[in-house]
N, C-alpha and C. Protein backbone atom coordinates (compact mmCIF):
# COMPACT_ATOMS: atom_id res chain seq x y z
N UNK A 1 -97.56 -83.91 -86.70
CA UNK A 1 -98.99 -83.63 -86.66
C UNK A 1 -99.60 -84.13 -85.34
N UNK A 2 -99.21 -85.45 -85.04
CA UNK A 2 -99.43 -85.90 -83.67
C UNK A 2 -99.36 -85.02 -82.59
N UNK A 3 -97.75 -84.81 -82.78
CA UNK A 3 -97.56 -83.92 -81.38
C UNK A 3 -98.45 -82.34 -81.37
N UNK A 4 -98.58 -81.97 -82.55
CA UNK A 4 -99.20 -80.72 -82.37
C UNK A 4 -100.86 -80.76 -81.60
N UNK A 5 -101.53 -82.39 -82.14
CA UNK A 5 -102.86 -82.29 -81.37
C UNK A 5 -103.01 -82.53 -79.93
N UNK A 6 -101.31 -83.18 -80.06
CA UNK A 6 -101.60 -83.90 -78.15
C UNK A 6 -101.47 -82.32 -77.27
N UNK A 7 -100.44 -81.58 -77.82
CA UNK A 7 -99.95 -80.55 -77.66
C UNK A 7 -101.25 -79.36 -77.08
N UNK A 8 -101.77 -79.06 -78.40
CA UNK A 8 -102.74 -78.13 -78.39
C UNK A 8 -104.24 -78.79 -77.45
N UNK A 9 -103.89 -79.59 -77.38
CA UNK A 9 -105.15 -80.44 -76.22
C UNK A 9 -105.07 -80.38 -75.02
N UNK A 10 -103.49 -80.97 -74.29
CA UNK A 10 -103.30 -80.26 -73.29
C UNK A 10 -103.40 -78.78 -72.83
N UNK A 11 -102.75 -78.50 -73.63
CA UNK A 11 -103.43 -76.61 -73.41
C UNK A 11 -104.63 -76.08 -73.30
N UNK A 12 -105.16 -76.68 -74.28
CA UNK A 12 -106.84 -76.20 -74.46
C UNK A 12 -107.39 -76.97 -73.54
N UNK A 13 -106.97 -77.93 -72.38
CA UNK A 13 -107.61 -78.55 -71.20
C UNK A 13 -107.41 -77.95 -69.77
N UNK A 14 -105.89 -77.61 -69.67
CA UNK A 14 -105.52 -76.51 -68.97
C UNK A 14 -106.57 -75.14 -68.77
N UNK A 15 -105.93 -74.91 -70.03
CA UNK A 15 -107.26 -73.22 -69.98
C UNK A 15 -108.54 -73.60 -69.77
N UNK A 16 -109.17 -74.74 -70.11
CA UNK A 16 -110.47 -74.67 -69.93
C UNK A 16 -110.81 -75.20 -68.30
N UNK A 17 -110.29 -75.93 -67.96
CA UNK A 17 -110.13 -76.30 -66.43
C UNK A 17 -109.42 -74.92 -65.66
N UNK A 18 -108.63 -74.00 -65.60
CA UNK A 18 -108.65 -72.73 -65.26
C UNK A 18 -109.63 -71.76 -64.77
N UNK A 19 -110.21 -71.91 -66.58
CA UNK A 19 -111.11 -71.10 -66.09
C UNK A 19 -112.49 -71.07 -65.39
N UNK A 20 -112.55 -72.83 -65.38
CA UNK A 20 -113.35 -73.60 -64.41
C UNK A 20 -112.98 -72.81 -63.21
N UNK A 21 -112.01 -73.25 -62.79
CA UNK A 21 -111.58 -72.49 -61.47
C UNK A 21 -112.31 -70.75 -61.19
N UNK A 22 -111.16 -70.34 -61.50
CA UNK A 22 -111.94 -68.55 -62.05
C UNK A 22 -113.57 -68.17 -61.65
N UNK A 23 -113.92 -69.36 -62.86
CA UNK A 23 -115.71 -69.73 -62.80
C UNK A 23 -116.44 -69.99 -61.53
N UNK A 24 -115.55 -70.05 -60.33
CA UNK A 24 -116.04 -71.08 -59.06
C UNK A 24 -116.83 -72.16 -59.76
N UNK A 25 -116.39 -73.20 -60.77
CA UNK A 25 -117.02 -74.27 -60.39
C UNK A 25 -117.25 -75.70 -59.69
N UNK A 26 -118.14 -76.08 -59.80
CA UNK A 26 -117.42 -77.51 -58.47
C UNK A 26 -116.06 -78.15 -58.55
N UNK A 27 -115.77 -78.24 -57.76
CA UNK A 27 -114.61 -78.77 -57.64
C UNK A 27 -114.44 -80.30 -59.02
N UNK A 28 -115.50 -81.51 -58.35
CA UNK A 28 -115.65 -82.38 -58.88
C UNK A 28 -116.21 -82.04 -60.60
N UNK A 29 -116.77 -81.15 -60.86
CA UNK A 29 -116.84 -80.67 -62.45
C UNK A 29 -115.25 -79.95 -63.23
N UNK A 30 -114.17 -79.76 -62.36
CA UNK A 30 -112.97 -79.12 -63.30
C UNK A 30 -113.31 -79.96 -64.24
N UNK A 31 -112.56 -81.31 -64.30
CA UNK A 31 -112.01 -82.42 -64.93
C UNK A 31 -112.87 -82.71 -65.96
N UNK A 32 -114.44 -82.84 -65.89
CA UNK A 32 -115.29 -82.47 -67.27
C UNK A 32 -115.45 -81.31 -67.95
N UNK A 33 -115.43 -80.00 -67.34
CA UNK A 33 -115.01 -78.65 -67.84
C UNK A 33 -114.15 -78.44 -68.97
N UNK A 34 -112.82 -79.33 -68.41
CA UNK A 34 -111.74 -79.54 -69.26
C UNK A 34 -111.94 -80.23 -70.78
N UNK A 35 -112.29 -81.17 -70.34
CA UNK A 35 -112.69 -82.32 -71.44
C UNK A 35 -113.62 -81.44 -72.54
N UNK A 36 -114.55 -80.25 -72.08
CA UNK A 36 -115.88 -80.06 -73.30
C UNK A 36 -114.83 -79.18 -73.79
N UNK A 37 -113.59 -78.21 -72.82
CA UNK A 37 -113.15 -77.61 -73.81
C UNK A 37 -112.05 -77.94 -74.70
N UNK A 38 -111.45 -78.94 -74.45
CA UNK A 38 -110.44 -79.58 -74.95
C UNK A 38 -111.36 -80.30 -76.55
N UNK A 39 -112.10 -81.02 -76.39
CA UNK A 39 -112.63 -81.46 -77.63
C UNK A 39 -113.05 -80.71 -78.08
N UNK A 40 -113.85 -79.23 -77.83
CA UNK A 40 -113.92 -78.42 -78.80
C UNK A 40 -112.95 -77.50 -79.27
N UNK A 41 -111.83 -77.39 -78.70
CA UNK A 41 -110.29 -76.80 -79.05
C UNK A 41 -110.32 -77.99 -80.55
N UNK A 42 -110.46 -79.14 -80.03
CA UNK A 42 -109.65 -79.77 -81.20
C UNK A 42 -110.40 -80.01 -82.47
N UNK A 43 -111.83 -80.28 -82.05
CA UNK A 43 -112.76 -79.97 -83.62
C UNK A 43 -112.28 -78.63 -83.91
N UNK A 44 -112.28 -77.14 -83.30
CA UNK A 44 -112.05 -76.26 -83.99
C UNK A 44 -110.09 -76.02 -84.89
N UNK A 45 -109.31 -77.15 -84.33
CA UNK A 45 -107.70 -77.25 -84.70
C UNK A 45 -107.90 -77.62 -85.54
N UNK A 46 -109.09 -78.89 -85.59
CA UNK A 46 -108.81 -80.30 -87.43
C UNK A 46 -109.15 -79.17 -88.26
N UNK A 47 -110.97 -78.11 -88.06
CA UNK A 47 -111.30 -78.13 -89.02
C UNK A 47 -110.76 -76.43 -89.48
N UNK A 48 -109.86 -75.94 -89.03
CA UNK A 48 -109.58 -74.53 -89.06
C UNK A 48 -108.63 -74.58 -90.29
N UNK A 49 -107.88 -75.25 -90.62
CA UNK A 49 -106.83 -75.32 -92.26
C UNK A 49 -108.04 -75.46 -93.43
N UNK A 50 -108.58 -76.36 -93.20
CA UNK A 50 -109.61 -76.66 -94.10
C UNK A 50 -110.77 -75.59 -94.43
N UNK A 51 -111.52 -74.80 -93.59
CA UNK A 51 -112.31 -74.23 -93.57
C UNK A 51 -111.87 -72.68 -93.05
N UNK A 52 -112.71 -71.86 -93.15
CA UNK A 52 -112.92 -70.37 -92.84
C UNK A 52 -112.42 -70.61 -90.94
N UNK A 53 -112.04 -69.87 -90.35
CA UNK A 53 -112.24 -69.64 -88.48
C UNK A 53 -113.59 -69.74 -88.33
N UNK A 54 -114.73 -68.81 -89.20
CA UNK A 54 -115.86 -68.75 -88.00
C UNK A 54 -116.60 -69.99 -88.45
N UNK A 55 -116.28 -70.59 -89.64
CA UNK A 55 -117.40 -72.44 -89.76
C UNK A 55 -116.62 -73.08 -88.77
N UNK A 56 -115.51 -73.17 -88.69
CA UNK A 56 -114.85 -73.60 -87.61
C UNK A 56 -114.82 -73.41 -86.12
N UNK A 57 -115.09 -72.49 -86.19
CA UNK A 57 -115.71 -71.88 -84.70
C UNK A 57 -116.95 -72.88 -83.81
N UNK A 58 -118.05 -72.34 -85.28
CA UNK A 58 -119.38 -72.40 -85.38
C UNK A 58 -119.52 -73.88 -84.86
N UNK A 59 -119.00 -74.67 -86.10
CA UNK A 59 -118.68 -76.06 -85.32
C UNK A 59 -118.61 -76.76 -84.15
N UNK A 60 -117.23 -75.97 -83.62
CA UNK A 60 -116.22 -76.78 -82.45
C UNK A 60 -117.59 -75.98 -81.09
N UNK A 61 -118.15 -74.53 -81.15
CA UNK A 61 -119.04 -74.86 -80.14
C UNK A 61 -120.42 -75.64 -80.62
N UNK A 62 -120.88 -75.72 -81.13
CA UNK A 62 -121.66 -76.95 -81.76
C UNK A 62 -121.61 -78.06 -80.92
N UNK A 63 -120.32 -79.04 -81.13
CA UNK A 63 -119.98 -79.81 -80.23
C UNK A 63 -120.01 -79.38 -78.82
N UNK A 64 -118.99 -78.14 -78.42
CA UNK A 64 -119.16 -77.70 -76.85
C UNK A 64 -120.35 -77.92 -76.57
N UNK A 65 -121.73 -77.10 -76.73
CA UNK A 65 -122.75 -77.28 -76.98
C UNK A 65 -123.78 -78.28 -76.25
N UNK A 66 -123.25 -79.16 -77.07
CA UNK A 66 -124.06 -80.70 -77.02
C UNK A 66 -123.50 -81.15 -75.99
N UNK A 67 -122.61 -81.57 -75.95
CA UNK A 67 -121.42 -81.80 -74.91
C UNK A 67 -121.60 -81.28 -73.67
N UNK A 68 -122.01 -80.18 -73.64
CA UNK A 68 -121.93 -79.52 -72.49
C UNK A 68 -123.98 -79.56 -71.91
N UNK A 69 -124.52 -80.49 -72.83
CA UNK A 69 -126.07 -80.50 -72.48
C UNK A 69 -125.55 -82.32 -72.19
N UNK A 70 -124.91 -82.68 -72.68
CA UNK A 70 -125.08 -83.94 -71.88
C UNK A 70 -124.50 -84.32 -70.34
N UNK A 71 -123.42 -83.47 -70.24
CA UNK A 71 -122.57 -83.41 -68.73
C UNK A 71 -123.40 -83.24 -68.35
N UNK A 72 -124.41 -82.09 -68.58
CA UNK A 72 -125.01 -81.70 -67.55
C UNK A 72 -126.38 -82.53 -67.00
N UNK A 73 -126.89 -83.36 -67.99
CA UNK A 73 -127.73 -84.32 -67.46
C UNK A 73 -127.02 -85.65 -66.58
N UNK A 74 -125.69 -85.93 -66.77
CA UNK A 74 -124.56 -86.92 -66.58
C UNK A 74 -124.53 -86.23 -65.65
N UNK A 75 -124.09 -85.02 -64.84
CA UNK A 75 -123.69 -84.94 -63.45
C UNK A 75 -124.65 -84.05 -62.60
N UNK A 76 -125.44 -83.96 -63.41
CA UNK A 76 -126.54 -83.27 -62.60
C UNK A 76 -126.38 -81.92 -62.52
N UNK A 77 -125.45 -81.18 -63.03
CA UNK A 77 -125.33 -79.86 -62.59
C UNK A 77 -125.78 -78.54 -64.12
N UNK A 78 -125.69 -77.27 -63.83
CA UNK A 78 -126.43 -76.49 -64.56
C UNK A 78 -125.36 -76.82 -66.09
N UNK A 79 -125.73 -76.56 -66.93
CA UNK A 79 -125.21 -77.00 -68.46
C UNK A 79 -124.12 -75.33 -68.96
N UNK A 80 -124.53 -74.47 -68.33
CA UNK A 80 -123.61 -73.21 -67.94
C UNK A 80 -122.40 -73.40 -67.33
N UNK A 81 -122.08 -74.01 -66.83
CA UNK A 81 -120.43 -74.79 -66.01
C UNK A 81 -119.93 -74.80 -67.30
N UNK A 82 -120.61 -76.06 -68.12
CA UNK A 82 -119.40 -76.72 -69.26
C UNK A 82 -119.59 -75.80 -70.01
N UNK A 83 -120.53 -75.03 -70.53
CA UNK A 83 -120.33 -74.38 -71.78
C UNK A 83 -119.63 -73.49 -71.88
N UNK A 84 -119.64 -72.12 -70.62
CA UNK A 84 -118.65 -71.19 -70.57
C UNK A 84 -117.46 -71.33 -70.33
N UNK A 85 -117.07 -72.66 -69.76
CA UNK A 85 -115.58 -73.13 -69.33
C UNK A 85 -115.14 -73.64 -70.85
N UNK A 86 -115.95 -74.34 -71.26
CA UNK A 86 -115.63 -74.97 -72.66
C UNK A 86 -115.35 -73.90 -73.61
N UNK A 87 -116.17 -72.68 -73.64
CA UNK A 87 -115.74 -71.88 -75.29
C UNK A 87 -114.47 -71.03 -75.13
N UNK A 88 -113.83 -71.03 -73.67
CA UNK A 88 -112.75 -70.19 -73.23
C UNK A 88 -111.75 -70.20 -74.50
N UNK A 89 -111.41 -71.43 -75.18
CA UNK A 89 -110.22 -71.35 -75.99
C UNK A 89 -110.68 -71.08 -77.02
N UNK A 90 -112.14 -70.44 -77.29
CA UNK A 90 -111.97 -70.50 -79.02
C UNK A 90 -112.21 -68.91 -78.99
N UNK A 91 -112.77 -68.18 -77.95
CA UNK A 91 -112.69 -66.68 -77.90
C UNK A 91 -111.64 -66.24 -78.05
N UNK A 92 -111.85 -65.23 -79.44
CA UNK A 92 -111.05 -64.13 -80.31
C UNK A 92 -110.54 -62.97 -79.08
N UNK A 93 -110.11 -63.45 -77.84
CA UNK A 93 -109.85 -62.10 -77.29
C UNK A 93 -108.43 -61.47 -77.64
N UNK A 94 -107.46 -62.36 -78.52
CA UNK A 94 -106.16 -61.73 -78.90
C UNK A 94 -106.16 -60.89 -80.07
N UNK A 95 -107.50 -61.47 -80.94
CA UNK A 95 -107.51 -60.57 -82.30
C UNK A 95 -108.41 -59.51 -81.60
N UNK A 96 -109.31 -59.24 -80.87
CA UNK A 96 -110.20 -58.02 -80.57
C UNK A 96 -109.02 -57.51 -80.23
N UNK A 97 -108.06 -57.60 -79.40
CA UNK A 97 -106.75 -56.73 -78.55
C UNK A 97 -105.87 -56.37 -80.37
N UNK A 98 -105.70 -56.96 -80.63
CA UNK A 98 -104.89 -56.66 -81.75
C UNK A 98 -105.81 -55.64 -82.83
N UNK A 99 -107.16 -55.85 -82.74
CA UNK A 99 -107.82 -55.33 -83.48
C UNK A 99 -107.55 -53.57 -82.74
N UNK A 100 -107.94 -53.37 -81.72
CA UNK A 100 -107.37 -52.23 -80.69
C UNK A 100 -106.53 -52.01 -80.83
N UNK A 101 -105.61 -52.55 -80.93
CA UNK A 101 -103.55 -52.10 -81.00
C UNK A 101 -103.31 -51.27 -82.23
N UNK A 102 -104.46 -51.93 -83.58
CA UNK A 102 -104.07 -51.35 -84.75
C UNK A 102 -104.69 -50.26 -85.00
N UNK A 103 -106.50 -49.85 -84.48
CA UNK A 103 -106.92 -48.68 -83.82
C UNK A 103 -106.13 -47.72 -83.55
N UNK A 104 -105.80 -48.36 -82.33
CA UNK A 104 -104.24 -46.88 -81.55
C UNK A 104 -103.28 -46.45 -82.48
N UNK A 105 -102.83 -47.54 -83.60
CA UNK A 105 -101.21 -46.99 -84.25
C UNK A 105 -101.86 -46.40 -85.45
N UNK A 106 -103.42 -46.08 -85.43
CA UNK A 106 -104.02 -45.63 -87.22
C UNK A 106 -103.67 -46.29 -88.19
N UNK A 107 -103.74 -47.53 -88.02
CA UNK A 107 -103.80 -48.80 -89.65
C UNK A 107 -105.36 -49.22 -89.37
N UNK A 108 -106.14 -48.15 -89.72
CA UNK A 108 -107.66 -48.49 -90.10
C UNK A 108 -107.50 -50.01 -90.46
N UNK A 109 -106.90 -49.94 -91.39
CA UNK A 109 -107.85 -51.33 -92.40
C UNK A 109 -107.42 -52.41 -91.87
N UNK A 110 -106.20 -52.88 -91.12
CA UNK A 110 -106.14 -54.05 -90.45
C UNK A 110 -106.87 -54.09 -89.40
N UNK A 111 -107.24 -52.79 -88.74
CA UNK A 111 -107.80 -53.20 -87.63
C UNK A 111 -109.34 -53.42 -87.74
N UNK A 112 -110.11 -52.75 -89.14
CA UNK A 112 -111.50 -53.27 -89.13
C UNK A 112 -111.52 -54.47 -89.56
N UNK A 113 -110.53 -54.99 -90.32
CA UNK A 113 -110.31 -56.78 -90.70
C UNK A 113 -110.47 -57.26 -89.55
N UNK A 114 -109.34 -57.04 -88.19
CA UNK A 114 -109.35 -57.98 -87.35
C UNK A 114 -110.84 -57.46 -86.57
N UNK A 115 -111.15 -56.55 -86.78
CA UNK A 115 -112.43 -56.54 -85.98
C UNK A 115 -113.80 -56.91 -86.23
N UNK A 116 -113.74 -57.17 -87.54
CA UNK A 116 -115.14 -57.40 -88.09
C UNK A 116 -114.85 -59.18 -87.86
N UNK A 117 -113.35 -59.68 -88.21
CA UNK A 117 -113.47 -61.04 -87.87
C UNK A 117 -113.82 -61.52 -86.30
N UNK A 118 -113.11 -61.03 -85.71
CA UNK A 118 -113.51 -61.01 -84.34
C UNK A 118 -115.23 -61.08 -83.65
N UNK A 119 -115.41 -60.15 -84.42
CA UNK A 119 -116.68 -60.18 -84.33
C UNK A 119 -117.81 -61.37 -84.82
N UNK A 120 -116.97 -61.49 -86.00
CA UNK A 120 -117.97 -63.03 -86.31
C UNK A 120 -117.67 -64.17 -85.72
N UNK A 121 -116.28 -64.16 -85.30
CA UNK A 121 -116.01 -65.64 -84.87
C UNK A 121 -117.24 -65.53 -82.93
N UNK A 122 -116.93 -64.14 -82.91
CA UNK A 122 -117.74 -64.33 -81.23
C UNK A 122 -119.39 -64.56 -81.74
N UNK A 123 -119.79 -64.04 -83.01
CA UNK A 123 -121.29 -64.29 -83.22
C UNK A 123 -121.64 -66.01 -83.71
N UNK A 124 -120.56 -66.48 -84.15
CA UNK A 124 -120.65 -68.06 -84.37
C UNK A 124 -121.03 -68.40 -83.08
N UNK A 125 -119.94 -67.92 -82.01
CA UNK A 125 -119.99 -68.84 -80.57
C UNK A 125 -121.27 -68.79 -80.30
N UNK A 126 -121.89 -67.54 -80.03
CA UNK A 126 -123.37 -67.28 -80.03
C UNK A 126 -124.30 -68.10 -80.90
N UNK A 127 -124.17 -68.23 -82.05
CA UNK A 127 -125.15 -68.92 -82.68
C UNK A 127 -125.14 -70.99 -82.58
N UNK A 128 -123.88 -71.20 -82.16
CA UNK A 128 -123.41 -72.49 -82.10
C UNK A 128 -124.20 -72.91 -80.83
N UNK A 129 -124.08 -71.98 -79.51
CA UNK A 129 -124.99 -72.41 -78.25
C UNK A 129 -126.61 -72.15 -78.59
N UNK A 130 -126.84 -71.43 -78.82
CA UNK A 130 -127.95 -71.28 -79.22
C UNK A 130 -128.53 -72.40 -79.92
N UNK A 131 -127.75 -72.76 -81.09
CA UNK A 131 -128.50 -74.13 -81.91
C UNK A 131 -127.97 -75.17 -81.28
N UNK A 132 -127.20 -75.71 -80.31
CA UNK A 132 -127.31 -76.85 -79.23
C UNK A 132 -128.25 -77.00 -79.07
N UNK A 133 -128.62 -76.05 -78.27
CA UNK A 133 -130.02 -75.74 -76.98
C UNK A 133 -131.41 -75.92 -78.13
N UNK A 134 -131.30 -75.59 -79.35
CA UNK A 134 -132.38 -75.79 -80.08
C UNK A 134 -132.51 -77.32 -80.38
N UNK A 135 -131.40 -77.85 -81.03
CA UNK A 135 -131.48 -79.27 -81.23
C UNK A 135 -131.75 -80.05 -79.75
N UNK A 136 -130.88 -79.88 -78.57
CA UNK A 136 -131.31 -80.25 -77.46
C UNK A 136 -133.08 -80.55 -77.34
N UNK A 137 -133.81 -79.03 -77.43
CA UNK A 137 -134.99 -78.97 -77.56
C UNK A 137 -135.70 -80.16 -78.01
N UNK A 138 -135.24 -79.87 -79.82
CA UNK A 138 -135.97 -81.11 -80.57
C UNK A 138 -135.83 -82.47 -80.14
N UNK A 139 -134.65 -82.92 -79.37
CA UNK A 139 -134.17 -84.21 -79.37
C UNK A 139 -135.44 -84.66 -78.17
N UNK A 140 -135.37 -83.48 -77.46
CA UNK A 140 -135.87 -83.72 -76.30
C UNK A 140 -138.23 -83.97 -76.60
N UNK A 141 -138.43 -83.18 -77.24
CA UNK A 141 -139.73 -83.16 -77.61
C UNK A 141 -139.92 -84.76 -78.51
N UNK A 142 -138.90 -84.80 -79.36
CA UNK A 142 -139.07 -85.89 -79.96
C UNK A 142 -139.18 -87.34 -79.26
N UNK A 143 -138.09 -87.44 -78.30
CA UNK A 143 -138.17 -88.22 -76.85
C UNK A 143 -139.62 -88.74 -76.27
N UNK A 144 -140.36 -87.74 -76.39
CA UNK A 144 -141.53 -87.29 -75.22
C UNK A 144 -142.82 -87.85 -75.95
């Protein structure tokens, strides 16, 4: 169990520092890039056996999220760096492709499964940044 989180962390730090790169972002931001997406790789690893993909989803950017509103007061830079570098590993782009594959070979019904899931797990991601930025809001009015 160990090795699978150290495992899947490195990876999900890799890809998310990647696509930092990709992203042109600062140089000096990879290394936190990594980090928002790596911890949200791994809230979405604990809680994905236990729960549905998209509460799990919903979640792990939840955290990205927040995470990615505090870097950005912590290094000064736009809160868009960490978040889009961060949700890289939890985007469904293998089930949308698979959802397509099964399209092409005419197995309707697996492929509106994988597509309607697909679809929710990307509308979680959406709704997970969105309610950051809302709680952000409140935390922030409440502050004031």
């Amino acid at each position: 169990m160990f090795i699978h989180i150290v495992e899947q962390a490195v990876t999900s730090f890799i890809a998310s520092l990647a696509f930092g790169i990709i992203f042109n972002a600062p140089r000096k931001m990879l290394f936190p890039c990594g980090i928002v997406g790596m911890l949200g790789w791994i809230i979405y690893d604990i809680m994905e056996p236990g729960y549905e993909a998209v509460s799990a989803t919903l979640m792990a950017t939840l955290v990205i999220g927040v995470l990615s509103q505090v870097f950005a007061r912590l290094y000064k830079h736009p809160v868009i760096i960490f978040s889009v570098a961060g949700i890289i590993p939890l985007v469904p782009g293998g089930m949308a492709y698979n959802a397509m594959r099964y399209f092409v070979q005419n197995d309707y019904t697996t492929a509106v499964e994988l597509a309607a899931k697909a679809l929710m797990i990307a509308g979680s991601i959406a709704v997970g940044l969105i309610l950051s930025e809302v709680l952000n809001q409140a935390f922030r009015r409440k502050q004031a």
